[in-house]
PDB file of N, CA and C in Angstrom:
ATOM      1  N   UNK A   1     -17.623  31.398  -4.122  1.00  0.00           N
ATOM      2  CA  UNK A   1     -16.264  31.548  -4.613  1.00  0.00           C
ATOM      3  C   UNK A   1     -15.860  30.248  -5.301  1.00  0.00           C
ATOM      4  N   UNK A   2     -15.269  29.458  -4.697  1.00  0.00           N
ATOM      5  CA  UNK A   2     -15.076  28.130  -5.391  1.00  0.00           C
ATOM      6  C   UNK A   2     -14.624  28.073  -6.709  1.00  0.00           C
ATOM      7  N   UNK A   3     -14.376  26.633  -7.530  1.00  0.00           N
ATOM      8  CA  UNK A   3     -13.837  26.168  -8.776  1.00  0.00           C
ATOM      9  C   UNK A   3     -15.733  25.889  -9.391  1.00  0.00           C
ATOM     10  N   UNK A   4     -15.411  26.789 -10.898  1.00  0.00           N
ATOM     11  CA  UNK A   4     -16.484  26.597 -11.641  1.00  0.00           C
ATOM     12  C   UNK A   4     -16.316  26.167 -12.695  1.00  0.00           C
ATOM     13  N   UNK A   5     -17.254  24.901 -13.190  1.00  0.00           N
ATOM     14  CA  UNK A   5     -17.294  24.024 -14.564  1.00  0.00           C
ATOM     15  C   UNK A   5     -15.860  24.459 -15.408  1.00  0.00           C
ATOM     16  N   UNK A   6     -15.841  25.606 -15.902  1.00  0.00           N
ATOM     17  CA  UNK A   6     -14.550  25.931 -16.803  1.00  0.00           C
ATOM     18  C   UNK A   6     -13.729  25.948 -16.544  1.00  0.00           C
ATOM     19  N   UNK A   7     -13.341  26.261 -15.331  1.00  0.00           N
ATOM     20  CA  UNK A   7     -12.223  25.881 -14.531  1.00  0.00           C
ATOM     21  C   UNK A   7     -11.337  24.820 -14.152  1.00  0.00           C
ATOM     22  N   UNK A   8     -12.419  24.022 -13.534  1.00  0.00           N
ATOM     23  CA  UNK A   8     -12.286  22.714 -13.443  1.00  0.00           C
ATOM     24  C   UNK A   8     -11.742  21.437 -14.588  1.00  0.00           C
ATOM     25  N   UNK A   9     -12.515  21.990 -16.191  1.00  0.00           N
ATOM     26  CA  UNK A   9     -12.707  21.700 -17.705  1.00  0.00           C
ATOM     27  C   UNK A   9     -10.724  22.053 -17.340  1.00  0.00           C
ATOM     28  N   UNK A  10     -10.595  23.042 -17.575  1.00  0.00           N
ATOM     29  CA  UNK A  10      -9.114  23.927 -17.647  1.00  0.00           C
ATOM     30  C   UNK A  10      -8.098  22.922 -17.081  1.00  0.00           C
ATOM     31  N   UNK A  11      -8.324  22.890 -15.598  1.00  0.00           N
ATOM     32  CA  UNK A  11      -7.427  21.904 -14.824  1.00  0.00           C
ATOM     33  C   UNK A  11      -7.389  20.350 -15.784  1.00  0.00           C
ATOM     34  N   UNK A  12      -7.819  19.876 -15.739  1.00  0.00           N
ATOM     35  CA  UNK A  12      -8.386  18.654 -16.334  1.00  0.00           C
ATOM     36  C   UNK A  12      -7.075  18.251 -17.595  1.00  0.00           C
ATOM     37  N   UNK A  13      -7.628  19.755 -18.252  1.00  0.00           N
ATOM     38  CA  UNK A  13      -7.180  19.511 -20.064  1.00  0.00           C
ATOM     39  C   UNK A  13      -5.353  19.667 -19.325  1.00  0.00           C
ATOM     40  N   UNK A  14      -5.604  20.760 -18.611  1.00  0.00           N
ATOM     41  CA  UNK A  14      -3.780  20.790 -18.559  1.00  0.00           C
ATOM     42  C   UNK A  14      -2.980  19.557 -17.778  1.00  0.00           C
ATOM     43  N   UNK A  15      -3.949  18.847 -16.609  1.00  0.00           N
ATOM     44  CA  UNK A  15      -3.358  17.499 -16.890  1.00  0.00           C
ATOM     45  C   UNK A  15      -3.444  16.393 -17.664  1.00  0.00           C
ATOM     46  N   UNK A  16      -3.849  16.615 -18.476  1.00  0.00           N
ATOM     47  CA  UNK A  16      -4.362  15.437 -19.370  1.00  0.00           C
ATOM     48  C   UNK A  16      -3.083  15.699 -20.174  1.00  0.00           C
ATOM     49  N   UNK A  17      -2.128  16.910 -20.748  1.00  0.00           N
ATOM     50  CA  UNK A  17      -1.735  17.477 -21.486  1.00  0.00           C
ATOM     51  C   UNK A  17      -0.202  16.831 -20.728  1.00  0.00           C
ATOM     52  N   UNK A  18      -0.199  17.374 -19.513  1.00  0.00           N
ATOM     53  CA  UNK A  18       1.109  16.889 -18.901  1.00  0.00           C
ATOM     54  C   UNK A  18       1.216  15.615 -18.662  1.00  0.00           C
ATOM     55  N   UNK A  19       0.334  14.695 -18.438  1.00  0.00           N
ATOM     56  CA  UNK A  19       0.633  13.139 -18.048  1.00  0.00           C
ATOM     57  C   UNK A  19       0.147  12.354 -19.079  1.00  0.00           C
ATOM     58  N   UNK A  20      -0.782  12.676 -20.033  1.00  0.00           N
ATOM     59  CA  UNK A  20      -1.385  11.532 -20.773  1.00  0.00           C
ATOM     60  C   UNK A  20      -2.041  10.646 -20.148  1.00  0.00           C
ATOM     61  N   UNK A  21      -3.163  10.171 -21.280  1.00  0.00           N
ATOM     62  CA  UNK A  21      -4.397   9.537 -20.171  1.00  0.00           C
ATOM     63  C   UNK A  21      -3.853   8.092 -20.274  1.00  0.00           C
ATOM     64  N   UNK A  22      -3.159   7.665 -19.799  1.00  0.00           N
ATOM     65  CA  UNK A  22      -2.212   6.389 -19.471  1.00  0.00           C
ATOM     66  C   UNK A  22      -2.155   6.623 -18.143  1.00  0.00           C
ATOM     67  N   UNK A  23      -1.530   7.572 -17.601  1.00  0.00           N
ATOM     68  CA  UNK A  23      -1.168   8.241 -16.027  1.00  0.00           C
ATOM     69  C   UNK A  23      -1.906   8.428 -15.270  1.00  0.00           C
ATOM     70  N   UNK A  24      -2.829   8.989 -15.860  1.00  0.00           N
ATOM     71  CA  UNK A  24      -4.019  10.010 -14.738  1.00  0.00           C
ATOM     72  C   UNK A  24      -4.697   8.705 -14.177  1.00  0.00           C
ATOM     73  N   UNK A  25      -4.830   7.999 -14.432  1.00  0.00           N
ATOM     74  CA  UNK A  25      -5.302   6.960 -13.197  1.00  0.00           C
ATOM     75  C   UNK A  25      -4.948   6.264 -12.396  1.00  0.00           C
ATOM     76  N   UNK A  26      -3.164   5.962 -12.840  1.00  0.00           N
ATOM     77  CA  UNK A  26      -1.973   6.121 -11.659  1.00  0.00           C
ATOM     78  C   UNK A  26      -1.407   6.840 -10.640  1.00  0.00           C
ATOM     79  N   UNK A  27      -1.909   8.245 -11.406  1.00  0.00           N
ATOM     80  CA  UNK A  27      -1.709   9.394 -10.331  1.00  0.00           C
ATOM     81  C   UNK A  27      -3.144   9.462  -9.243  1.00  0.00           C
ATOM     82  N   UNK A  28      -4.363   9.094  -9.861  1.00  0.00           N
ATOM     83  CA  UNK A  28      -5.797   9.024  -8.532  1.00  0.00           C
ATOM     84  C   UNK A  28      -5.433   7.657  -8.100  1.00  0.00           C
ATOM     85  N   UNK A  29      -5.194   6.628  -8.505  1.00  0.00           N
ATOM     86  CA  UNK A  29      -4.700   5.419  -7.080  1.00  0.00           C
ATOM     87  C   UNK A  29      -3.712   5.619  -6.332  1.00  0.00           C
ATOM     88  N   UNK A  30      -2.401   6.327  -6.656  1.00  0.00           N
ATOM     89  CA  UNK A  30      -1.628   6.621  -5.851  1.00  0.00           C
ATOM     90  C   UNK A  30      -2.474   7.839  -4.822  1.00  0.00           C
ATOM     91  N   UNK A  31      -2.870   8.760  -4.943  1.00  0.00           N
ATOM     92  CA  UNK A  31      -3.297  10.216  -4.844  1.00  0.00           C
ATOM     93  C   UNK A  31      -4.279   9.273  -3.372  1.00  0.00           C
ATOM     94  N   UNK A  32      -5.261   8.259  -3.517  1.00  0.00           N
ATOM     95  CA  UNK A  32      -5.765   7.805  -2.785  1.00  0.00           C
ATOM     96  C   UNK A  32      -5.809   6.766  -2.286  1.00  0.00           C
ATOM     97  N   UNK A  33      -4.369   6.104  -2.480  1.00  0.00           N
ATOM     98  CA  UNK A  33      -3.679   5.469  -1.350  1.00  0.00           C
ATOM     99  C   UNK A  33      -2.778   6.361  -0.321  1.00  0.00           C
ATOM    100  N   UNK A  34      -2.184   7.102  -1.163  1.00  0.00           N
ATOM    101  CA  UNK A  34      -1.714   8.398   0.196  1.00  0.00           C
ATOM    102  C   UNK A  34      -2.222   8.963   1.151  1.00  0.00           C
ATOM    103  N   UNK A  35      -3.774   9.039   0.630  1.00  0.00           N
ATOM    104  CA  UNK A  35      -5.098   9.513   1.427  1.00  0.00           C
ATOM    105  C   UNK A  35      -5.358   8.595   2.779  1.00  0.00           C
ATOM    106  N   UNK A  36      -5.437   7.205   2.126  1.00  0.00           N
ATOM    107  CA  UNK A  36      -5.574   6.446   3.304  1.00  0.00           C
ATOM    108  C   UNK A  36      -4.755   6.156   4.674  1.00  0.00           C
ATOM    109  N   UNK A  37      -3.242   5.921   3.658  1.00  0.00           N
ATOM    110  CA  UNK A  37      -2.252   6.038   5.014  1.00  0.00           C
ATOM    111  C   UNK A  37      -2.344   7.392   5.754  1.00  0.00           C
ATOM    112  N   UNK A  38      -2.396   8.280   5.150  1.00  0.00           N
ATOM    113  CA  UNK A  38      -2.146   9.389   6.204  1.00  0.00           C
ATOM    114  C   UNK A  38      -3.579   9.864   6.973  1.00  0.00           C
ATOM    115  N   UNK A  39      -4.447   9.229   6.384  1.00  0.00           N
ATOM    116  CA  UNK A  39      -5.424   8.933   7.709  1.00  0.00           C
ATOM    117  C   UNK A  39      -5.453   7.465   8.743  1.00  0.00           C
ATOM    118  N   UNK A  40      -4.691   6.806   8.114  1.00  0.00           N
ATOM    119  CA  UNK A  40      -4.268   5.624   9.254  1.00  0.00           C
ATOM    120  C   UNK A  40      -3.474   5.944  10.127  1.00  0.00           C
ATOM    121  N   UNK A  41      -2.835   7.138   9.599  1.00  0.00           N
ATOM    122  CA  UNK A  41      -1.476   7.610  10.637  1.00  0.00           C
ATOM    123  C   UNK A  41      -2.475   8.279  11.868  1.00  0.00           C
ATOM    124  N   UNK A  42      -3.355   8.774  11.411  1.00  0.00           N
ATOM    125  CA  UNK A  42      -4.249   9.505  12.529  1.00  0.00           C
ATOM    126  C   UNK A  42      -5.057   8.504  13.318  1.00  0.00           C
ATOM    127  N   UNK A  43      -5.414   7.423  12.841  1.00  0.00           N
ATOM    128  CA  UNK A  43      -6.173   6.346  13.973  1.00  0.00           C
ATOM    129  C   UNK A  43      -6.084   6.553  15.053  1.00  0.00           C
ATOM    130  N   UNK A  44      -6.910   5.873  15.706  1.00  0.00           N
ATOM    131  CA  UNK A  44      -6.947   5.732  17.341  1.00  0.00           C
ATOM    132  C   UNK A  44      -5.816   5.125  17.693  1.00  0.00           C
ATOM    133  N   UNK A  45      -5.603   4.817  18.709  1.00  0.00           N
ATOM    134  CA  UNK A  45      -4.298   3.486  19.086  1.00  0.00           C
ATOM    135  C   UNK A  45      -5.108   2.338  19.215  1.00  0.00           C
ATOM    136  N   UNK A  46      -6.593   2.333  19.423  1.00  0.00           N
ATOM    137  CA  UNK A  46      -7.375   1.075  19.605  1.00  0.00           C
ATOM    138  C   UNK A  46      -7.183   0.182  18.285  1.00  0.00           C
ATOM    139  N   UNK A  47      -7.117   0.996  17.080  1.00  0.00           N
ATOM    140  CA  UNK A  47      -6.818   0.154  16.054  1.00  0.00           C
ATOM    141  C   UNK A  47      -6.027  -0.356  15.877  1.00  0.00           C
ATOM    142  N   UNK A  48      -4.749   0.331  15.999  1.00  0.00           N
ATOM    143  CA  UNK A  48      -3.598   0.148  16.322  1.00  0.00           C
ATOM    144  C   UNK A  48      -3.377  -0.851  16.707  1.00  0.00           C
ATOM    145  N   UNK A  49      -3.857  -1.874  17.734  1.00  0.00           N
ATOM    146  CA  UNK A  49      -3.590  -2.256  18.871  1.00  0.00           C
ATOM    147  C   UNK A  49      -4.167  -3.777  18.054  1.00  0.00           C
ATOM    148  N   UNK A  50      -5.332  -3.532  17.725  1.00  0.00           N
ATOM    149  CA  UNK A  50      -6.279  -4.805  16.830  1.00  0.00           C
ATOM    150  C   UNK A  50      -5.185  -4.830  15.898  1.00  0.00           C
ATOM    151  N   UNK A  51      -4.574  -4.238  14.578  1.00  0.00           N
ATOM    152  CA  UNK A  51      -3.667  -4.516  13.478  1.00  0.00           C
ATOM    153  C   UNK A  51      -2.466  -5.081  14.125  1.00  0.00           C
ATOM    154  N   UNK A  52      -2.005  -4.963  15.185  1.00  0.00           N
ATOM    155  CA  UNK A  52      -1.034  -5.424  15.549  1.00  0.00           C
ATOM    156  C   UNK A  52      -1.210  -6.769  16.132  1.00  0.00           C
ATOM    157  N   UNK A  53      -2.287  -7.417  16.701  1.00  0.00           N
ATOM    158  CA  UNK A  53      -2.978  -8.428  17.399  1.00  0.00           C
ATOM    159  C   UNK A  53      -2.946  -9.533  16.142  1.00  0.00           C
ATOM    160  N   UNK A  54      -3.353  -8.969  14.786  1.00  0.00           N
ATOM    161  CA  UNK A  54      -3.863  -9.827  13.522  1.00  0.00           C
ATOM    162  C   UNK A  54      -2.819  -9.953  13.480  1.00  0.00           C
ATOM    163  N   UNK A  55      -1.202  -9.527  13.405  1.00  0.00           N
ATOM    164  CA  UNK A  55      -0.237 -10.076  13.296  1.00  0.00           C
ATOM    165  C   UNK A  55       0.780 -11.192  13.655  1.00  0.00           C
ATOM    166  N   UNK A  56       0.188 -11.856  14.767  1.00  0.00           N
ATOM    167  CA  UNK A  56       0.803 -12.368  15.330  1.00  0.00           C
ATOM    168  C   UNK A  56       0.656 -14.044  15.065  1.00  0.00           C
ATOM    169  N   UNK A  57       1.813 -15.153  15.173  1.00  0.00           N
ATOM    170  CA  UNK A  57       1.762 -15.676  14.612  1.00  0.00           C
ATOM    171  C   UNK A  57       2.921 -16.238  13.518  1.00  0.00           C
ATOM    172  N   UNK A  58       3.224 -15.017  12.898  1.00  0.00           N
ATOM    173  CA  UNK A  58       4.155 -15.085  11.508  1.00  0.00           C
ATOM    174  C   UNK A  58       5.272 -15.469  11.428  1.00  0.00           C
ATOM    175  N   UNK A  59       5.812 -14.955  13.014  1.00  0.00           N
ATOM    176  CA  UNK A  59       7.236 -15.444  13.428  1.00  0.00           C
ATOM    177  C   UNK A  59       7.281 -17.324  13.382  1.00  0.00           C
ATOM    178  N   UNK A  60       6.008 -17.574  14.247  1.00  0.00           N
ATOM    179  CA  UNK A  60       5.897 -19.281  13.975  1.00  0.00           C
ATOM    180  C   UNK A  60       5.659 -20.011  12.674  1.00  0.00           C
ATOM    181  N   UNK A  61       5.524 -19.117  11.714  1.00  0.00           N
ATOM    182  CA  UNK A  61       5.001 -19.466  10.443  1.00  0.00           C
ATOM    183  C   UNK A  61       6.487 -19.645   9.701  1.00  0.00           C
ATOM    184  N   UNK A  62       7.202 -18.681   9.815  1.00  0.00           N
ATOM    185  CA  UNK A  62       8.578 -18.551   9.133  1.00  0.00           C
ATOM    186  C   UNK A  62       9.644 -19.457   9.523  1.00  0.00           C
ATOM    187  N   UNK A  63       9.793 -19.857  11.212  1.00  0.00           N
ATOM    188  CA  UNK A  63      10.296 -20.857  11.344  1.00  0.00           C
ATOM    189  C   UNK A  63      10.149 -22.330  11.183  1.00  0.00           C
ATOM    190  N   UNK A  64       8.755 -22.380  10.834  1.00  0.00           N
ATOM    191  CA  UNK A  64       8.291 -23.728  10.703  1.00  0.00           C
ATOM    192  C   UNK A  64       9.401 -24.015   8.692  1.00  0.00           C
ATOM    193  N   UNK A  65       8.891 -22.920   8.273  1.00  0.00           N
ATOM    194  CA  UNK A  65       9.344 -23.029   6.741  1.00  0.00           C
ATOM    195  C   UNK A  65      10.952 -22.983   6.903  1.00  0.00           C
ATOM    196  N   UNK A  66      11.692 -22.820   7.610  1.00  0.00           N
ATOM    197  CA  UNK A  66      12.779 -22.579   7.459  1.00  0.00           C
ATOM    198  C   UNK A  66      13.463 -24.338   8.347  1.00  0.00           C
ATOM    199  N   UNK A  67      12.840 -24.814   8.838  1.00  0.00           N
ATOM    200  CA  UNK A  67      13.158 -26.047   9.396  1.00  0.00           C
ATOM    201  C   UNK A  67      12.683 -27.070   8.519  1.00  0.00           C
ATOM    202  N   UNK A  68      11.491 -27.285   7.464  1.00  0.00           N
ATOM    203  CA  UNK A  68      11.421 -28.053   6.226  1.00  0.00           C
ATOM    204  C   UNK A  68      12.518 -27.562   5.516  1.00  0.00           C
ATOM    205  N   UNK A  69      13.234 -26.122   4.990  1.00  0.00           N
ATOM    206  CA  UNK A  69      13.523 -26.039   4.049  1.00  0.00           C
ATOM    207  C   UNK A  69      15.522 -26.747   4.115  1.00  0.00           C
ATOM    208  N   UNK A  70      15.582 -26.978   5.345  1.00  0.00           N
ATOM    209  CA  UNK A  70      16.647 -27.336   6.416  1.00  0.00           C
ATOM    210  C   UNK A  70      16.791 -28.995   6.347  1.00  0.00           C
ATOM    211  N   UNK A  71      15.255 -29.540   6.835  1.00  0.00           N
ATOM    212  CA  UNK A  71      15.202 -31.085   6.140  1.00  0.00           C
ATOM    213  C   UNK A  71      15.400 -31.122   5.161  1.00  0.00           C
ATOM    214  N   UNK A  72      14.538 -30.494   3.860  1.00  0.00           N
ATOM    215  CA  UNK A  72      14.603 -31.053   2.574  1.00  0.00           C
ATOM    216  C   UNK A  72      16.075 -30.796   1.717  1.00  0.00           C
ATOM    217  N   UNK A  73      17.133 -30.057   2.709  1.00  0.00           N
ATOM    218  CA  UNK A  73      18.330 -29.456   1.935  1.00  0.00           C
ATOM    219  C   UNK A  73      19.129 -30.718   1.782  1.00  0.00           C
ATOM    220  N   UNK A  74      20.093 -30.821   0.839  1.00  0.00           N
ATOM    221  CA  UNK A  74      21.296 -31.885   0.916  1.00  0.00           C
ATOM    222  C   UNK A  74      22.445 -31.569   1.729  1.00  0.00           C
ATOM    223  N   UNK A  75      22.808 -32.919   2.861  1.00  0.00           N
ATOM    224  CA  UNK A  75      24.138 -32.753   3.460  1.00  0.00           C
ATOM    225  C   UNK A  75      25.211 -33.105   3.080  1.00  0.00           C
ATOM    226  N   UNK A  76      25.959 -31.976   3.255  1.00  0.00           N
ATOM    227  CA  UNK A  76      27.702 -32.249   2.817  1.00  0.00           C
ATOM    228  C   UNK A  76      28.473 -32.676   3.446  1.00  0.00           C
ATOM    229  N   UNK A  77      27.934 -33.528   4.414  1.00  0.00           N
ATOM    230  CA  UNK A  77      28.918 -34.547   5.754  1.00  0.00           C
ATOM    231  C   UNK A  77      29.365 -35.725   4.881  1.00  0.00           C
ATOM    232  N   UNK A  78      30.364 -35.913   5.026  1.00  0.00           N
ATOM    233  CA  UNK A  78      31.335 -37.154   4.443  1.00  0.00           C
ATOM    234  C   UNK A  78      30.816 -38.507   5.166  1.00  0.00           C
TER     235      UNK A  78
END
């Protein structure tokens, strides 16, 4: 049963027709980045668990920058 050569040819031309070949390769990176998240959504929690582990850290990273950016500011004390 399935999609055969002409068919396929068919699909093709009628998007090529609706998006212009500018698009169609915006629409397969998007098309398979969607792919990925919504199989990340399905992960284990073990992964889960590691992506969340690599995160850590950032909070000390942001305050460090926010206490230089605190020194290097000018004071308006008289």
């Amino acid at each position: 049963m399935g999609l055969k050569l002409p068919e396929i040819l068919l699909i093709f031309a009628a998007l090529l027709l609706l998006f212009g070949g500018s698009r169609l390769p915006q629409l397969g990176s998007s098309l398979g980045s969607a792919l990925r998240n919504f199989k990340r959504g399905f992960s284990s929690d073990e992964e889960k668990d590691d992506a969340s582990d690599k995160k850590t850290g950032t909070l000390s990273a942001s305050t460090t920058v926010d206490k230089d950016v605190a020194a290097k500011s000018p004071s308006h004390h008289a």
